[in-house]
Protein backbone atom coordinates (compact mmCIF):
# COMPACT_ATOMS: atom_id res chain seq x y z
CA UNK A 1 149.62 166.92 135.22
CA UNK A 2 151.08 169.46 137.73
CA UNK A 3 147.85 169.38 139.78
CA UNK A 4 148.12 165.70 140.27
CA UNK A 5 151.67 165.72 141.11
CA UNK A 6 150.69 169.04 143.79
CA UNK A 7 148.51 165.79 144.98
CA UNK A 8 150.86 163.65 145.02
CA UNK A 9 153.52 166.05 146.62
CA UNK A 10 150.68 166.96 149.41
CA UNK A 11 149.75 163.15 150.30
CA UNK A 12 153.47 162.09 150.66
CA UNK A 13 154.30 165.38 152.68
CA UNK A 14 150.99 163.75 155.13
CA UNK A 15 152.61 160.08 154.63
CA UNK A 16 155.91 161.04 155.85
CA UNK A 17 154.66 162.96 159.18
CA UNK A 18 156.85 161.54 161.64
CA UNK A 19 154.07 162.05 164.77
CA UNK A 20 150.40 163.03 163.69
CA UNK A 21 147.58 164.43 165.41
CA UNK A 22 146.38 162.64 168.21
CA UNK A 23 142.96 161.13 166.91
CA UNK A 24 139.78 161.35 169.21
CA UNK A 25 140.19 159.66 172.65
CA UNK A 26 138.82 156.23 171.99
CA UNK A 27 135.98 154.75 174.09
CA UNK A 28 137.14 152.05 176.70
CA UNK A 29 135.56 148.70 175.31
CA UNK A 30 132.38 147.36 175.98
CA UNK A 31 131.26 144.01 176.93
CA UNK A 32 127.76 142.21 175.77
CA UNK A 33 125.93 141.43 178.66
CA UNK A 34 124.23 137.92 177.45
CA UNK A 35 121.63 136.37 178.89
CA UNK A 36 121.69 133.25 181.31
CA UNK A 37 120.24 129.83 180.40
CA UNK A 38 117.16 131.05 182.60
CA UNK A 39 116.80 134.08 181.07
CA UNK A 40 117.14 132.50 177.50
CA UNK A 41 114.13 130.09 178.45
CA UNK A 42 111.89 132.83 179.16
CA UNK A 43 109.51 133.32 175.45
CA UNK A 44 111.37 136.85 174.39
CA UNK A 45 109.54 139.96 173.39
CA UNK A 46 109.71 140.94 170.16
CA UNK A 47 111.78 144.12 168.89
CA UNK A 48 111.95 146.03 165.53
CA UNK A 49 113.87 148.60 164.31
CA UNK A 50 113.29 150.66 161.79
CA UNK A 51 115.94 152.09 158.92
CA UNK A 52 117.62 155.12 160.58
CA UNK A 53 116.45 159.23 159.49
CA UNK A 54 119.07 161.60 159.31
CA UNK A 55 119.47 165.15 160.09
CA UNK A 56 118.83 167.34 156.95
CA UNK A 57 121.78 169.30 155.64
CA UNK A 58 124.31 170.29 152.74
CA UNK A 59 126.09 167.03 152.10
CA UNK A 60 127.67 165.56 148.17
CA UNK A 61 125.69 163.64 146.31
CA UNK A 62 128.05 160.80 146.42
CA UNK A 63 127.64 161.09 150.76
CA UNK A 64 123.74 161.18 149.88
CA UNK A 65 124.23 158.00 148.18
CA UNK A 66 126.07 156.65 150.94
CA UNK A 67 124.11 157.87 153.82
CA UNK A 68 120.94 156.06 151.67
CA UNK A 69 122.96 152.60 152.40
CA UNK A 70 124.14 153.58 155.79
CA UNK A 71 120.43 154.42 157.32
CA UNK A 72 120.02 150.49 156.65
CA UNK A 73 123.48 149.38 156.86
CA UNK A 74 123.66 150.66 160.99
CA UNK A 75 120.24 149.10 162.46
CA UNK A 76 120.99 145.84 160.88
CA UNK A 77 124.28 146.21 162.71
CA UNK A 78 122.56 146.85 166.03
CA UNK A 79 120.11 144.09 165.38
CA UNK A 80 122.87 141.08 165.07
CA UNK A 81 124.08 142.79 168.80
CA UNK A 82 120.71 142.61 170.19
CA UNK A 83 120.13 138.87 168.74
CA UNK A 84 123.55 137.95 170.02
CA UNK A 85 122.83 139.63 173.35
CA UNK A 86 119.90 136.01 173.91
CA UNK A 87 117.57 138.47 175.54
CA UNK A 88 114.87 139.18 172.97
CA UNK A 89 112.63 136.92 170.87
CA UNK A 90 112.43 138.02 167.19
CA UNK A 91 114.53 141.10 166.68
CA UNK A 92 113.83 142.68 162.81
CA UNK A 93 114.41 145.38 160.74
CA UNK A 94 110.83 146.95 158.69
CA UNK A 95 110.52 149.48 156.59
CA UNK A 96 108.17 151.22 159.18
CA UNK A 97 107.02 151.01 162.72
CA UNK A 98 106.28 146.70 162.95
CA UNK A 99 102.61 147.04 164.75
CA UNK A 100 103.02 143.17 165.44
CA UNK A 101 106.23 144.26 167.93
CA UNK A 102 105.75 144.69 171.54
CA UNK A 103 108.81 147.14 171.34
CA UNK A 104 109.76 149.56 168.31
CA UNK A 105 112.87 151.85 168.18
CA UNK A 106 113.68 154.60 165.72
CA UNK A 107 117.04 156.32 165.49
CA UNK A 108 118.36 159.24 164.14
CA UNK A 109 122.05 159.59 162.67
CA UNK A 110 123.68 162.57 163.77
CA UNK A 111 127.25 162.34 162.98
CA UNK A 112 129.28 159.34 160.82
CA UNK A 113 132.48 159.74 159.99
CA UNK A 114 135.50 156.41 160.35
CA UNK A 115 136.35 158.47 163.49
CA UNK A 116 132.73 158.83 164.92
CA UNK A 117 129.64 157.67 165.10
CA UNK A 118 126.99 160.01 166.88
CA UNK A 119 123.09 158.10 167.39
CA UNK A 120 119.71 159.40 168.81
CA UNK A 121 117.71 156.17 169.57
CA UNK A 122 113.67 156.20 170.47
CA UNK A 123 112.18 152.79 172.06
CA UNK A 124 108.70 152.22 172.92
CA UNK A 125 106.96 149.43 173.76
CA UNK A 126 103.34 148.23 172.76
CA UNK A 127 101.21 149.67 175.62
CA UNK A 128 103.17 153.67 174.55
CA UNK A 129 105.64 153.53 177.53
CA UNK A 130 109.26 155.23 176.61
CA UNK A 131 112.30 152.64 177.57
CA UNK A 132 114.86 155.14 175.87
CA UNK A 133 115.28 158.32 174.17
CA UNK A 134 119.28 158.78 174.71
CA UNK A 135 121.80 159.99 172.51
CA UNK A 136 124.89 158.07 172.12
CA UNK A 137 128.09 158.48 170.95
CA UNK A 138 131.44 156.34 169.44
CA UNK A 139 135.01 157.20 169.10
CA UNK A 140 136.78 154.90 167.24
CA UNK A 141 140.42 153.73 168.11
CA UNK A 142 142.92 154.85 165.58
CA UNK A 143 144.02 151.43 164.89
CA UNK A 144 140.20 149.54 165.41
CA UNK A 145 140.06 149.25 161.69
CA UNK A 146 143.57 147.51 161.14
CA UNK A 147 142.90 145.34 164.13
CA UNK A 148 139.51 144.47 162.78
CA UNK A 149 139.58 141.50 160.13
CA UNK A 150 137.11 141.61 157.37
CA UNK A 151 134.67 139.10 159.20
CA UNK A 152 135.57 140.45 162.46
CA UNK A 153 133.44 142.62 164.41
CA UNK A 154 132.98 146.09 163.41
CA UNK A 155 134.75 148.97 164.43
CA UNK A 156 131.17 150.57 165.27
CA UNK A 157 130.44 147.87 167.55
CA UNK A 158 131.16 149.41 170.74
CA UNK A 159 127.99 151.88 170.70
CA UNK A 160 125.86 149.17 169.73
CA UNK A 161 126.90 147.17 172.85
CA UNK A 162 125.56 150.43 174.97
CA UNK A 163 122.76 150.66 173.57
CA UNK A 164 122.26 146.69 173.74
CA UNK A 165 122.78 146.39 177.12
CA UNK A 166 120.71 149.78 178.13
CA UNK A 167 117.93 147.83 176.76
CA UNK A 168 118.71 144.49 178.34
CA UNK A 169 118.50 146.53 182.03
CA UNK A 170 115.38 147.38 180.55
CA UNK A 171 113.77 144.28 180.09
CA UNK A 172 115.26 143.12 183.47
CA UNK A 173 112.84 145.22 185.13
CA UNK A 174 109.75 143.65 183.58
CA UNK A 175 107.89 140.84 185.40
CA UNK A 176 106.32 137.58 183.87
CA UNK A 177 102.98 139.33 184.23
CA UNK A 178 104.38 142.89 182.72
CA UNK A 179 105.50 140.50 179.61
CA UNK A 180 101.80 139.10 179.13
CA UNK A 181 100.49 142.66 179.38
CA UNK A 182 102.86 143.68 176.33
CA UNK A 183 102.10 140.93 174.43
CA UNK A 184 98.63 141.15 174.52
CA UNK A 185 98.53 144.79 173.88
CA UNK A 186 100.93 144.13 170.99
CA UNK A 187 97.61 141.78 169.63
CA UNK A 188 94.97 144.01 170.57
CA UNK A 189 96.91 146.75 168.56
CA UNK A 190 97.44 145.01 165.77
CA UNK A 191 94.04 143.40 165.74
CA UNK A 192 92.90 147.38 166.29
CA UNK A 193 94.63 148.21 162.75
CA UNK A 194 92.49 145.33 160.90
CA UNK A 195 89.55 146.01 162.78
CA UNK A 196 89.35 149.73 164.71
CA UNK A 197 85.39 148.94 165.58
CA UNK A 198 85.96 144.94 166.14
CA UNK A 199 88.09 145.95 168.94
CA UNK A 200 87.56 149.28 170.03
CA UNK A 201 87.44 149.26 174.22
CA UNK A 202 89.87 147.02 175.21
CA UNK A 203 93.09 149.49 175.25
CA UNK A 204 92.65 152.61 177.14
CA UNK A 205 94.51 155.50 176.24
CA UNK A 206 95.79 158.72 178.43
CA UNK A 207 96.60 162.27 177.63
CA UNK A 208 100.16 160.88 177.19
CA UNK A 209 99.70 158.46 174.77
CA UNK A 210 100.18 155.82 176.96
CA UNK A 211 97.72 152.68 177.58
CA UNK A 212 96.65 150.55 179.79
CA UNK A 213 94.60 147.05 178.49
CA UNK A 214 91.23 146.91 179.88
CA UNK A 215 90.26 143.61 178.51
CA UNK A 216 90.62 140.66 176.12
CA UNK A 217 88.65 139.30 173.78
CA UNK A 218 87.15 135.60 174.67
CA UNK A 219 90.43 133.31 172.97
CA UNK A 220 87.39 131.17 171.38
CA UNK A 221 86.64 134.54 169.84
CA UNK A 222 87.00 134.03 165.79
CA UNK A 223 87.89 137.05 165.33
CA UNK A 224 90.91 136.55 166.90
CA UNK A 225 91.80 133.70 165.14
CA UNK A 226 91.24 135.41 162.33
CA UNK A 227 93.77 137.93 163.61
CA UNK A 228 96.32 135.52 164.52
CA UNK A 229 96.24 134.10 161.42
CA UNK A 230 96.79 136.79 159.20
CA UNK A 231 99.28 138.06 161.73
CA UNK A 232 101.42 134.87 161.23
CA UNK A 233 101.63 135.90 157.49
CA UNK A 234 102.83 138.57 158.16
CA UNK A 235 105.24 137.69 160.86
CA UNK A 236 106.34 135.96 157.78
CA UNK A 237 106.64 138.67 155.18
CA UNK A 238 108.33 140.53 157.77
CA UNK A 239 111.11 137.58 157.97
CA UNK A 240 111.26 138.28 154.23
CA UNK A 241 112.01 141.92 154.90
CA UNK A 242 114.48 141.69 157.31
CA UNK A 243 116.02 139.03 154.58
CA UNK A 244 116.26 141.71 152.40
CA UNK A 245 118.08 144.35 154.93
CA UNK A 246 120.30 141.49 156.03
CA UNK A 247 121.60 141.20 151.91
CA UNK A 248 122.47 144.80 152.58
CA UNK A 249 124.10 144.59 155.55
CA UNK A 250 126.26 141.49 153.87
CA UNK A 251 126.92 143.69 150.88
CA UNK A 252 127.89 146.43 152.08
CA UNK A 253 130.09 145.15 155.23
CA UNK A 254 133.60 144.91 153.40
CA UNK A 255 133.69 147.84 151.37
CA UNK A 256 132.10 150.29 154.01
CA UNK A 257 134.46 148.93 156.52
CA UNK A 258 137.58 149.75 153.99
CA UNK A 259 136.55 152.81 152.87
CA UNK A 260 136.31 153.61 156.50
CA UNK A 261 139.55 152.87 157.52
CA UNK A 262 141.22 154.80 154.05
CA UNK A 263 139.12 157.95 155.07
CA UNK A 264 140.60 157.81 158.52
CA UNK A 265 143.73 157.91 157.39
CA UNK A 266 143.13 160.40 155.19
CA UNK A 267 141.88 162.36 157.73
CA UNK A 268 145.14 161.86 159.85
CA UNK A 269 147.37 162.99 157.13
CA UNK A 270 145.04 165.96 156.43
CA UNK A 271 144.91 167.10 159.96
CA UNK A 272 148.63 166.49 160.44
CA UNK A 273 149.63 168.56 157.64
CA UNK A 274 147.21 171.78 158.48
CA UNK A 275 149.19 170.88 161.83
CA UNK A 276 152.29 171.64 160.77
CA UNK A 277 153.93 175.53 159.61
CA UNK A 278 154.42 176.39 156.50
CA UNK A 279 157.94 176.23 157.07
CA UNK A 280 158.11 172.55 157.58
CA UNK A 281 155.94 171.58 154.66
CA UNK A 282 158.69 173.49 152.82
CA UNK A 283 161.25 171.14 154.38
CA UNK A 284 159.50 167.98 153.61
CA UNK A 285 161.13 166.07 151.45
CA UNK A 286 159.79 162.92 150.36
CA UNK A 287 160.88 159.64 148.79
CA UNK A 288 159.68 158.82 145.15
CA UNK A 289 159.00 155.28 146.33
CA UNK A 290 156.41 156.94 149.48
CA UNK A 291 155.26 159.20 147.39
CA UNK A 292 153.97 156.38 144.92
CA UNK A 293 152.38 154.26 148.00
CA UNK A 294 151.13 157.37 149.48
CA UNK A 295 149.67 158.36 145.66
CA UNK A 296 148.65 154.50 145.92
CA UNK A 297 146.18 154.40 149.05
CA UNK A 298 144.60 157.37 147.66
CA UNK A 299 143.40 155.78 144.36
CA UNK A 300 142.27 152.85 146.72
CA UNK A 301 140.12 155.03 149.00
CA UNK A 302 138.64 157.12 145.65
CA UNK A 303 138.08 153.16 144.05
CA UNK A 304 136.53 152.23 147.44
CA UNK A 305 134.41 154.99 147.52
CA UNK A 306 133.27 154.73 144.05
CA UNK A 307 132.27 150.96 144.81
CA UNK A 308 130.13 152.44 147.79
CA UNK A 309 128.19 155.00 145.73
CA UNK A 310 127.44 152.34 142.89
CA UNK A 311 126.55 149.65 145.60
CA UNK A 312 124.39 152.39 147.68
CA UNK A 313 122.90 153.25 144.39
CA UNK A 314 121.74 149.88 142.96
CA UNK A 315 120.66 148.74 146.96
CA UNK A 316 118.33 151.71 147.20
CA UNK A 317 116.98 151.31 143.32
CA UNK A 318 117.28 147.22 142.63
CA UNK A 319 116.23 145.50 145.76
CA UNK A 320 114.51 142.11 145.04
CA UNK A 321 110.71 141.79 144.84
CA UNK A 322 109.68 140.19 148.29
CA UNK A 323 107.04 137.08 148.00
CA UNK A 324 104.83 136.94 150.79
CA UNK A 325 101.98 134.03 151.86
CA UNK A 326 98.53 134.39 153.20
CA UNK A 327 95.81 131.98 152.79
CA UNK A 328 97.67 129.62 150.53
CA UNK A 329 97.98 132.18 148.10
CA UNK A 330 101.60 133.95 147.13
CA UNK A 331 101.95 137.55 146.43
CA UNK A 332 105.04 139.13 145.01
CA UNK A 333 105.91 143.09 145.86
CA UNK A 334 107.68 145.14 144.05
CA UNK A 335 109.27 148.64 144.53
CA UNK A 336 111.35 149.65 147.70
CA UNK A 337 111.12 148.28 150.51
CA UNK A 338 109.19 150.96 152.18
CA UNK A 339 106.40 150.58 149.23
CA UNK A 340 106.67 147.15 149.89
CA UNK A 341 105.52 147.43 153.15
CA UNK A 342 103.13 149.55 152.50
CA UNK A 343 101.27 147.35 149.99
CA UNK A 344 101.38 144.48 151.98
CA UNK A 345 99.79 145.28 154.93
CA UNK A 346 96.80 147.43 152.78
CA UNK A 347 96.63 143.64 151.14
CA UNK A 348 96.33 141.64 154.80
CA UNK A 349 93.54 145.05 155.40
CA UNK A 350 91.61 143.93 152.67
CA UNK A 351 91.63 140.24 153.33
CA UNK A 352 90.69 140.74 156.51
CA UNK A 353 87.90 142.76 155.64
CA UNK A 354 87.06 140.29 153.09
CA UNK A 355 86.49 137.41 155.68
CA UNK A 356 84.93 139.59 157.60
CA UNK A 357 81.85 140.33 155.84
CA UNK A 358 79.36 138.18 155.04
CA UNK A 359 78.75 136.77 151.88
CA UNK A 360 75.93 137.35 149.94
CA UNK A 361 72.95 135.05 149.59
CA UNK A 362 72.98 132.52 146.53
């Protein structure tokens, strides 16, 4: 009992600060740049993303369950920005790197925190060439989460604007024929991880890994049907994928953003009090009625955080089995996502390999 009223004592002292510490200078907003009706009629490349890694450390096992839902949670975030932004075709999230894409990006989470949000994105296109390796950085406004309604957008918005419109200049560069050349590389690669021999010789490679397409197979080829069709399946098992992150990113969009806006404040009081002497927090004298509402947000934030970790928990463990299609024939995954993946594209290997050889005399 007299440790939770020190508590108690400690988070009114914080409540009743009459000027806390200034929070992080905010970043100025951002605007979307969108694209024009021309722009939007021009057939999009396709982008994927990939579930963010982290950097390895000491962290609670409650913030490992967290940071589990957050690595999924974040490029789902940037992927509604990008598909908002009318400048890309299909724009996913995979388990892995999506061969069928003609541009991939991986990102790294440095920092997270209600406060700020620190990013290391990677983007390459189909033929190897690097369109951004940039580190960027968030500081969020003290009063971004009040101002932000529960379907509003989210206070983590801003860096995913930058890094929207970074890649937008990007694609601004490209010309119609610079297009065709990534999407045909994006087949021949793809068609290279069915086949390696069936197409070996039409993508050149340098010391740098990138590559240059030195032919195409004849389109009457049926081979490439073949790969066409079996990459339309899993275009489509990919949709079913991206389903799944998109149930995530749903699920986890209210209570993250709460629990985001308690530990900021928590973080105010915390940093107001270490602020002040030892003297003062002597002389602090609060209300009983703050010092209930004060004792009040805190049990929210712990309840909000416990609701995290459980939800993290069960969204990395109980994720729904994924059906995919191929051939008329339905096949149901199970596992994680990433084993998911993983068995459905050693299935499309096989079938592919299956058609491919020839059948045996009667």
């Amino acid at each position: 009992m007299i440790k939770v009223w020190v508590l108690l004592f400690g988070l009114a002292g914080c409540a009743s600060t009459p000027s806390p510490a200034p929070a992080p200078r905010p970043d100025e907003p951002t605007t979307l740049n969108r694209a024009s009706i021309i722009q939007g009629n021009l057939a999009g490349l396709n982008l994927s993303l990939t579930p963010f890694s982290h950097l390895g450390g000491s962290i609670s096992p409650v913030r490992a369950e967290l940071l589990a839902a957050e690595r999924r949670y974040l490029p789902y975030l940037l992927k509604t920005t990008l598909t908002e932004s009318g400048f890309w075709g299909a724009v996913r999230v995979t388990p892995g790197v999506d061969v069928t894409a003609e541009l991939n990006c991986q990102g790294q989470l440095l920092a997270a925190s209600a406060a700020v949000l620190e990013l290391q994105l990677i983007c390459r296109d189909a033929l190897g060439k690097l369109w951004l390796d940039d580190r960027f950085d968030t500081r969020i406004a003290r009063d971004a989460y009040r101002q932000s309604a529960v379907d509003g957008p989210d206070p983590y918005q801003g860096i995913m604007i930058r890094i929207a419109n970074r890649l937008a200049d990007g694609l601004a560069l490209l010309t119609d024929q610079d297009r065709r050349r990534l999407r045909d590389a994006a087949l021949l690669r793809y068609a290279q991880t069915l086949s390696p021999e069936g197409f070996d010789g039409y993508l050149a490679v340098d010391a740098e890994g990138r590559m240059q397409v030195q032919g195409l197979p004849a389109s009457s080829d049926p081979m490439v049907a073949r790969v066409r069709r079996i990459r339309d399946s899993e275009y489509q098992f990919i949709d079913a994928m991206d389903e799944q992150y998109r149930l995530i990113y749903q699920q986890m969009n209210v209570p993250y953003r709460l629990w985001r806006q308690y530990q900021y404040e928590f973080e105010d009081y915390n940093t107001s009090l270490g602020d002040r002497s030892a003297g003062a927090q002597r002389r602090a004298v609060a209300s009983y009625e703050v010092m209930l509402a004060t004792y009040k947000r805190y049990q929210d934030y712990k309840r909000n955080e416990d609701e995290l970790s459980e939800m993290s928990q069960s969204l990395v463990r109980a994720l729904s089995p994924t059906l995919g299609q191929v051939e008329g024939q339905v096949v149901e995954l199970t596992g994680n996502l990433e084993q998911q993946y993983e068995l459905w594209r050693s299935y499309l290997l096989r079938l592919y390999q299956a058609e491919s050889s020839p059948r045996a005399p009667e």
